[in-house]
Protein backbone atom coordinates (compact mmCIF):
# COMPACT_ATOMS: atom_id res chain seq x y z
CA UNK A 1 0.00 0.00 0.00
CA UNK A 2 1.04 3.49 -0.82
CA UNK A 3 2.73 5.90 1.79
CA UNK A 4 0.59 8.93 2.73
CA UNK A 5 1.70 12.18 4.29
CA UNK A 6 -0.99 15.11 5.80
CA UNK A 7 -1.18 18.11 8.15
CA UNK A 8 -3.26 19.67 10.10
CA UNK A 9 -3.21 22.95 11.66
CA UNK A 10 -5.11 23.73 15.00
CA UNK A 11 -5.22 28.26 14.72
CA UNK A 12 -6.60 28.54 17.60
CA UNK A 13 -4.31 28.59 20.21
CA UNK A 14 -6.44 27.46 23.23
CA UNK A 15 -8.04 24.72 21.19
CA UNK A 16 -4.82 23.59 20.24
CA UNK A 17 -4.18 23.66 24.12
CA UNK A 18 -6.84 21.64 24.93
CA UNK A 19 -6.61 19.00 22.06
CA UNK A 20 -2.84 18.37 22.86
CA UNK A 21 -3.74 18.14 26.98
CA UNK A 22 -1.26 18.88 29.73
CA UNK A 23 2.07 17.64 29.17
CA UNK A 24 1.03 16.54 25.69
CA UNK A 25 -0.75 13.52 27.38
CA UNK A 26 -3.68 13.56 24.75
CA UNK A 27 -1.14 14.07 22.12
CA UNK A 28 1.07 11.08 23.28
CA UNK A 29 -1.96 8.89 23.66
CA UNK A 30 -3.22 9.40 20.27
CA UNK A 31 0.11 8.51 18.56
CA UNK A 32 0.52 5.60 20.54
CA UNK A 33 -3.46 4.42 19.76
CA UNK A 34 -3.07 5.49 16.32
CA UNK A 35 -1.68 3.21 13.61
CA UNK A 36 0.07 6.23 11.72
CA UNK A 37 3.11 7.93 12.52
CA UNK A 38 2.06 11.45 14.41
CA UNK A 39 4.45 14.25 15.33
CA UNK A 40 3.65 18.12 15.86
CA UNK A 41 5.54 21.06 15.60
CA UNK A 42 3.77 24.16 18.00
CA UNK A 43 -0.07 23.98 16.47
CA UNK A 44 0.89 21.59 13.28
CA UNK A 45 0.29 17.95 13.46
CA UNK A 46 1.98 15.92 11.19
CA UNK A 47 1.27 12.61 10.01
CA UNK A 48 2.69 9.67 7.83
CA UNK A 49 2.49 6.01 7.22
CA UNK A 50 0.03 3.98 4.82
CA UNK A 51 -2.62 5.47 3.14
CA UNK A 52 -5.46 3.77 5.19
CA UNK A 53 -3.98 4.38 8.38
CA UNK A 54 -3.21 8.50 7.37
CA UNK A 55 -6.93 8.96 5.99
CA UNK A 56 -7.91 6.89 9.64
CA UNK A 57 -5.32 9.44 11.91
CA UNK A 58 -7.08 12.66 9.99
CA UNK A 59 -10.99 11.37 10.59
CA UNK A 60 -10.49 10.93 13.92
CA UNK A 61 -8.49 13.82 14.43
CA UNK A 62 -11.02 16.09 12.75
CA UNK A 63 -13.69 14.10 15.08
CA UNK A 64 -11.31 15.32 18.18
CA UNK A 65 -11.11 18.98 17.42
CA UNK A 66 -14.63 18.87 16.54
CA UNK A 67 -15.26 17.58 20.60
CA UNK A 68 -12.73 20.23 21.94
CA UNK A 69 -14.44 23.55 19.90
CA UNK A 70 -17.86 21.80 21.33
CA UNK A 71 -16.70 20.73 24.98
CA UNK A 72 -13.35 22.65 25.64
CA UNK A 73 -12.38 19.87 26.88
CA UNK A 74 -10.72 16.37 25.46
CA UNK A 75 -10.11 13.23 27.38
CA UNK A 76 -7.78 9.90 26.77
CA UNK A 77 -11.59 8.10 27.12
CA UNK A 78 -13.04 10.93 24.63
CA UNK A 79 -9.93 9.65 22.27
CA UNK A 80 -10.71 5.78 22.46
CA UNK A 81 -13.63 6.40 21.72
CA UNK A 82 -14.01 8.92 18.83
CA UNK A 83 -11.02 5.81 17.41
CA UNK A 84 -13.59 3.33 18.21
CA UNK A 85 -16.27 5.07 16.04
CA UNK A 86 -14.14 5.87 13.17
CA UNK A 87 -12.67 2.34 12.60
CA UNK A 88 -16.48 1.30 12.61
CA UNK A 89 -17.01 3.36 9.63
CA UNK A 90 -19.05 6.04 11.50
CA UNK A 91 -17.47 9.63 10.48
CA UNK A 92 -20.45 11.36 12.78
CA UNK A 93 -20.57 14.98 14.36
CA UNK A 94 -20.11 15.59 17.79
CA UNK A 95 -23.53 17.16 18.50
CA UNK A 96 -24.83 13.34 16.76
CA UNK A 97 -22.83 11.52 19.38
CA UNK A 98 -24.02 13.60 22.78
CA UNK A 99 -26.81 14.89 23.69
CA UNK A 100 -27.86 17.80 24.76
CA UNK A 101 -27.87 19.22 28.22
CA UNK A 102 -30.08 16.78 30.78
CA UNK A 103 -29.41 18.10 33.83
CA UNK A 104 -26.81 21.17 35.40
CA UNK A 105 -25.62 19.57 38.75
CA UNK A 106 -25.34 22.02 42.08
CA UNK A 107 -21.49 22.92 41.24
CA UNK A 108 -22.82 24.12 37.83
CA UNK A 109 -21.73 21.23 35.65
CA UNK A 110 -23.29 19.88 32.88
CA UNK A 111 -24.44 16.34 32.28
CA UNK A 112 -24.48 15.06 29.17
CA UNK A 113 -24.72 10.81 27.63
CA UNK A 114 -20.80 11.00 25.91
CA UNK A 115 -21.50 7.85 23.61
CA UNK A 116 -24.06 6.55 21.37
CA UNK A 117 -24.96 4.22 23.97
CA UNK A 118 -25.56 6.68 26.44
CA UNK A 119 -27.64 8.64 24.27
CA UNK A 120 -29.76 6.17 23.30
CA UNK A 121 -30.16 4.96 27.09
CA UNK A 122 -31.27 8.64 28.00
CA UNK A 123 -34.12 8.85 25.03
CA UNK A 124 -35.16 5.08 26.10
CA UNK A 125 -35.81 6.75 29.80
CA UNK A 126 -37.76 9.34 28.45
CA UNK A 127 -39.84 7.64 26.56
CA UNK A 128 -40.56 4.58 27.95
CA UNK A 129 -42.14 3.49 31.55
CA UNK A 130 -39.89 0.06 32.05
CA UNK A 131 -36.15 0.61 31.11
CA UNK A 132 -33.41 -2.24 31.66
CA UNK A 133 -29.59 -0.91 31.53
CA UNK A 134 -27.26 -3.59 30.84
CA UNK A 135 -23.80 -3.51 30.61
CA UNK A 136 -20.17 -3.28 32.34
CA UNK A 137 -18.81 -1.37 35.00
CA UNK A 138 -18.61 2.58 34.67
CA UNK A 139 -21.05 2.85 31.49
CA UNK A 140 -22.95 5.49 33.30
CA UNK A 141 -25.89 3.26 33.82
CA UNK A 142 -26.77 4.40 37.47
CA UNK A 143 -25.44 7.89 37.24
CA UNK A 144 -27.56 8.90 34.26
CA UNK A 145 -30.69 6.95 36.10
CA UNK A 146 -30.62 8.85 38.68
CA UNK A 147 -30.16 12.45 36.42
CA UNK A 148 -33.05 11.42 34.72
CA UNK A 149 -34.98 10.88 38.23
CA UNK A 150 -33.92 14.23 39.39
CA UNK A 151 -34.84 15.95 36.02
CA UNK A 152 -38.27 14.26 35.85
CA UNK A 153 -39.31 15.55 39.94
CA UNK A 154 -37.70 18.82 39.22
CA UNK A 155 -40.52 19.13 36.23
CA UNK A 156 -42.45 17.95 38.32
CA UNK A 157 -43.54 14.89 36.33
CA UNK A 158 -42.95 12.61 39.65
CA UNK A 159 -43.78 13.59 42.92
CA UNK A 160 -41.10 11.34 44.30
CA UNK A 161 -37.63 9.36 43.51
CA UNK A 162 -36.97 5.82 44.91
CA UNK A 163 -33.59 4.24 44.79
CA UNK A 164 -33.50 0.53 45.40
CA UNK A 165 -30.71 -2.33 45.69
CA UNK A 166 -30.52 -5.97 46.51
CA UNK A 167 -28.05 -6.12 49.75
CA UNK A 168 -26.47 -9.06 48.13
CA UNK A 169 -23.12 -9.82 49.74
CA UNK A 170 -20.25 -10.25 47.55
CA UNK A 171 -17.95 -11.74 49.59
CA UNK A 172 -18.30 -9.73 52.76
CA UNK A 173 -20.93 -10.63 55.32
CA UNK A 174 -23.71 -8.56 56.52
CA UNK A 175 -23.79 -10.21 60.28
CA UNK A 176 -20.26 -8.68 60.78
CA UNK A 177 -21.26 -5.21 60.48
CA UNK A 178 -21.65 -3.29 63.44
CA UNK A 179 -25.40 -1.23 63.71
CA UNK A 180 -28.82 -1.92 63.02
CA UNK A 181 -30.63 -3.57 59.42
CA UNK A 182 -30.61 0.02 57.87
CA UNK A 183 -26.90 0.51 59.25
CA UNK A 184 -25.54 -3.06 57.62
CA UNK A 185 -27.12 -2.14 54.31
CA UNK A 186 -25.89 1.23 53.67
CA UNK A 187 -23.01 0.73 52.61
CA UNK A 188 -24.35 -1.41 49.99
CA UNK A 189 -26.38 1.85 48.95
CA UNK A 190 -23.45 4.04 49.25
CA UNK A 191 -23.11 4.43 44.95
CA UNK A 192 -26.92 5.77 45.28
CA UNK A 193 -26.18 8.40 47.58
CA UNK A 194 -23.19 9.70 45.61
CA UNK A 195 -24.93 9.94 42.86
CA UNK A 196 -27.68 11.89 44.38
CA UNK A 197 -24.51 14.02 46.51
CA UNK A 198 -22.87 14.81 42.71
CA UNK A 199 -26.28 15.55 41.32
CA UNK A 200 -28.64 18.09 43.80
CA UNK A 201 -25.73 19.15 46.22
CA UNK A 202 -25.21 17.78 49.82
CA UNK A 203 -27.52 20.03 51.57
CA UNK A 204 -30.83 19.39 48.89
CA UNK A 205 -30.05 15.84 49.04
CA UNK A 206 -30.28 15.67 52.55
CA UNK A 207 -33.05 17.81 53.09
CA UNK A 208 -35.43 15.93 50.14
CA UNK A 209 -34.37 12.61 52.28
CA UNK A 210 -35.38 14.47 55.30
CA UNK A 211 -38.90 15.11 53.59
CA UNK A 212 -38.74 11.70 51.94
CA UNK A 213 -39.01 13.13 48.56
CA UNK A 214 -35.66 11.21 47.86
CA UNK A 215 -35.62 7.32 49.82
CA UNK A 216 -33.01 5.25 49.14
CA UNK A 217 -33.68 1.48 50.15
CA UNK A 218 -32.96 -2.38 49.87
CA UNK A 219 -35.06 -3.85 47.83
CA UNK A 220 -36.50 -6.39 50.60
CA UNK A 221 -38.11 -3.00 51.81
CA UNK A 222 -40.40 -3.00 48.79
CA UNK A 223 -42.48 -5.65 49.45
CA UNK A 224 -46.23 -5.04 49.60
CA UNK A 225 -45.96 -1.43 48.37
CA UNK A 226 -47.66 0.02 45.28
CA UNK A 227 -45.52 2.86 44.31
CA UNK A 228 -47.12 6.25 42.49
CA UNK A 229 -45.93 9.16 40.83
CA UNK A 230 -42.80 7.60 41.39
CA UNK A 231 -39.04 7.70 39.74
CA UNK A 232 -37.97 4.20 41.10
CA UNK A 233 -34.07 3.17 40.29
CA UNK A 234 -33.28 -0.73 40.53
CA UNK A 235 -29.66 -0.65 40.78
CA UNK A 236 -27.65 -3.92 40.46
CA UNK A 237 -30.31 -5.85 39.69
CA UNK A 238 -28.21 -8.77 38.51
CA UNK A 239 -28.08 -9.94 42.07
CA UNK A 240 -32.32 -10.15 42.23
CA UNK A 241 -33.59 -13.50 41.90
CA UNK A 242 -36.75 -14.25 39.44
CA UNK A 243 -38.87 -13.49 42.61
CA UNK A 244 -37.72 -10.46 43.49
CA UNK A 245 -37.67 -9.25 40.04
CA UNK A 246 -41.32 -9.74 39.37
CA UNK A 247 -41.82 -8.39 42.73
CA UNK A 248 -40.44 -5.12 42.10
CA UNK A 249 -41.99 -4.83 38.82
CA UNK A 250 -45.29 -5.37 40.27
CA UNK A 251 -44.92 -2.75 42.64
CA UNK A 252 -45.00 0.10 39.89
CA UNK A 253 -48.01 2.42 40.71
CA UNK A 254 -50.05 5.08 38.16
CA UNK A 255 -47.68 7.80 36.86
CA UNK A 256 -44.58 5.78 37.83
CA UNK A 257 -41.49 4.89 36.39
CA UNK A 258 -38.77 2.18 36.84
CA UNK A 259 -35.07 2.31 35.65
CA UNK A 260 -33.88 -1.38 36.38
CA UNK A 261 -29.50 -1.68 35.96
CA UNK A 262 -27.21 -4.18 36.15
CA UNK A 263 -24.02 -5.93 34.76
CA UNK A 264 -24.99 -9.94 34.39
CA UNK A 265 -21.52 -10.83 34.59
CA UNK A 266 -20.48 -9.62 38.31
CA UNK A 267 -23.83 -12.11 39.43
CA UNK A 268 -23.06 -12.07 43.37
CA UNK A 269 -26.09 -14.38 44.14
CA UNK A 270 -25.13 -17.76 45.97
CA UNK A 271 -24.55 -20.76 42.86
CA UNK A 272 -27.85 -22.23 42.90
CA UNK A 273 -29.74 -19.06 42.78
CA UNK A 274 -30.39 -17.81 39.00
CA UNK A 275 -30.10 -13.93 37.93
CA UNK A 276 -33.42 -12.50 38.04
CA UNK A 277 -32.38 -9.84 35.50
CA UNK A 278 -30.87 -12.81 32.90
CA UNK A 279 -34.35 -14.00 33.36
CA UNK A 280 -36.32 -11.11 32.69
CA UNK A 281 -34.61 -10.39 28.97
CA UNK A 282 -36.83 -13.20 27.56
CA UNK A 283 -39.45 -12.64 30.12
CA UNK A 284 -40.30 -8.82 28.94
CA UNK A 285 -38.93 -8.82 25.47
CA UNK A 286 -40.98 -7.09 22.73
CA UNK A 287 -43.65 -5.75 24.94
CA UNK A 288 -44.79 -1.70 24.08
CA UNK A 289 -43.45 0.83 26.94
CA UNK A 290 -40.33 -1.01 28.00
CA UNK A 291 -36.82 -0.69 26.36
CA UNK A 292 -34.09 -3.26 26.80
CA UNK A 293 -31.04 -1.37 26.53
CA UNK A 294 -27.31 -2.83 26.12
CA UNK A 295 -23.75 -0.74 27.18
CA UNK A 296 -20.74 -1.98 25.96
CA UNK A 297 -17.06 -1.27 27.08
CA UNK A 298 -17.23 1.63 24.91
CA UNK A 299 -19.53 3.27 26.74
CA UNK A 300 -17.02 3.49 29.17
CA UNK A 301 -16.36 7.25 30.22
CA UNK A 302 -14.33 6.24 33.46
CA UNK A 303 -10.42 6.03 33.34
CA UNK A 304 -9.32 4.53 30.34
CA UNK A 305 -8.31 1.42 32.16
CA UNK A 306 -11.16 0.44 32.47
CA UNK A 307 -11.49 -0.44 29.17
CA UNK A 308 -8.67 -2.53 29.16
CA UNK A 309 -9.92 -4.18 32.56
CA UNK A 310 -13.05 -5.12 30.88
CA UNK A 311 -11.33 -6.90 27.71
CA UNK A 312 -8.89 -8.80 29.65
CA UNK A 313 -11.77 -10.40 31.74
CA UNK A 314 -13.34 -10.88 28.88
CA UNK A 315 -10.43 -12.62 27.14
CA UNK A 316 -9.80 -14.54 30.30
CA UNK A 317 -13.41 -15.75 30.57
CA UNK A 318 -13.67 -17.17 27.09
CA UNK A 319 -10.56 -19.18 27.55
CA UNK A 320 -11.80 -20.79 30.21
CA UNK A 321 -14.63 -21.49 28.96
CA UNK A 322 -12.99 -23.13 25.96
CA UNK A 323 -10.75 -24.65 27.83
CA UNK A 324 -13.31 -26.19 30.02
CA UNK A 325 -15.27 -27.26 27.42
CA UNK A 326 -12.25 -28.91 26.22
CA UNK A 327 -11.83 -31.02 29.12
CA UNK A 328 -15.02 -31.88 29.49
């Protein structure tokens, strides 16, 4: 294949800032993702190698400073990414990969879903009743559940928010805890309440949990409640059995909504016990007003390692079960 060589000038001298990151970190992690040669000179990138892999460097790159004039900001994750995409085939727009504002959080940030994932997740939520989240470890599946809770009793479409999780042990046990029921299980609720913290602000948080506007709760405390006008959050709901799946589902009142999340391969539930939410995908599938919805590793948006985390279990876990099928 034929050798290539391109440039491309950044003129604007913040942008340029931003897209090459402190201490060139962006910059460095590009080249070494990228299967062309990159080098810069002040605002000039240059780049060189085989035709494919120059036309491949200059889409994404494009892609990048199309984020940073957007965002004013870039990220390693925002990179990987925006890579991901373009060896897909999908040269898309920023403003077609985000959405738009949901939600400004008490420090004044803005939330936004960062991948196509995300942003179909978010338009599932509003408009469906049922949603299901599935997929890995810091996909945003919980954090953007609860944004979407806040923003629907801040318009007042709910009159309250309900945050729920199994207090499934994962190796720890509960009788060793010091404190009371409500004592042993909050920690397992802790990833709730941080959400909520990030979101509304310490204070507002507290207060709307003083009022019980905001109650965050194991899901054992469910039972026998009809819940209205109602934002209810089932977080890790891989470790629900079939039983307690169908009872939470049952519980949804008039002008209620449920957000059910979950990540079916970190299953916590003792061996003989079988995944409510693996259950429920063939259970509920096809019926009008819910929306099965599926993250992948790259809808990852924490640290890029993440990522690589999630592949190498991955890897690891079809081995073994190759190699087990192997032996047996």
């Amino acid at each position: 294949m034929p050798e290539k060589e391109a440039r491309i000038s950044i003129k604007n001298n913040l942008d340029a800032a931003i897209f090459f990151g402190s201490y060139d970190e962006n910059f460095k992690h590009l080249a070494e993702v990228c299967s062309a040669d990159l080098s810069a000179r002040g605002g000039d990138i240059y780049i060189r190698g085989e035709e494919d892999a120059v036309n491949e460097a200059e889409a994404v790159i494009h892609a990048l400073l199309d984020i940073v004039e957007s965002e004013k900001q870039l990220t390693p994750a925002d990179i990987n990414y925006t890579l991901n995409l373009t060896r897909k085939g999908l040269s898309l727009k920023h403003k077609d990969v985000v959405s738009g504002t949901i939600l400004t959080t008490a420090r004044g940030k803005s939330i936004k879903a960062k991948t196509l994932g995300q942003k179909t997740y978010v338009m599932a939520m509003a408009d469906n009743d049922i949603v299901f989240a599935i997929g890995p470890a810091g996909t945003g599946k919980t954090y953007l559940a609860v944004v979407m809770a806040v923003r629907a009793l801040r318009n007042k479409e709910v009159q309250r928010i309900i945050l729920v999780r199994p207090a499934v042990e994962a190796g720890e046990k509960l009788g060793f805890l010091p404190g009371d029921l409500i004592e042993k299980v909050n920690p397992y609720l802790r990833p709730l309440y941080d959400g909520l913290f990030d979101i509304l602000g310490l204070d507002v948080a507290q207060r709307y949990m003083d009022k019980n506007i905001i109650e965050v709760a194991p899901l054992a405390y469910m039972r026998g409640r009809t819940l209205n006008d109602a934002f209810i959050i089932l977080d890790e709901a891989q470790n629900t059995t079939p039983q307690q799946m169908k009872m939470f589902l049952t519980r949804l009142g008039f002008g209620s909504r449920a957000v059910i999340t979950g990540d079916i391969t970190q299953v916590d539930l003792p061996k003989e016990d079988f995944s409510g939410l693996i259950e429920i995908q063939k259970i509920l599938k096809g019926i009008d007003g819910i929306s099965f919805n599926y993250l992948s590793r790259e809808d990852v948006v924490r640290h890029p390692l993440v990522q690589r985390i999630i592949d190498a279990y991955e890897e690891y876990e079809t081995t073994e079960l190759e190699n087990r099928q192997v032996r047996d």
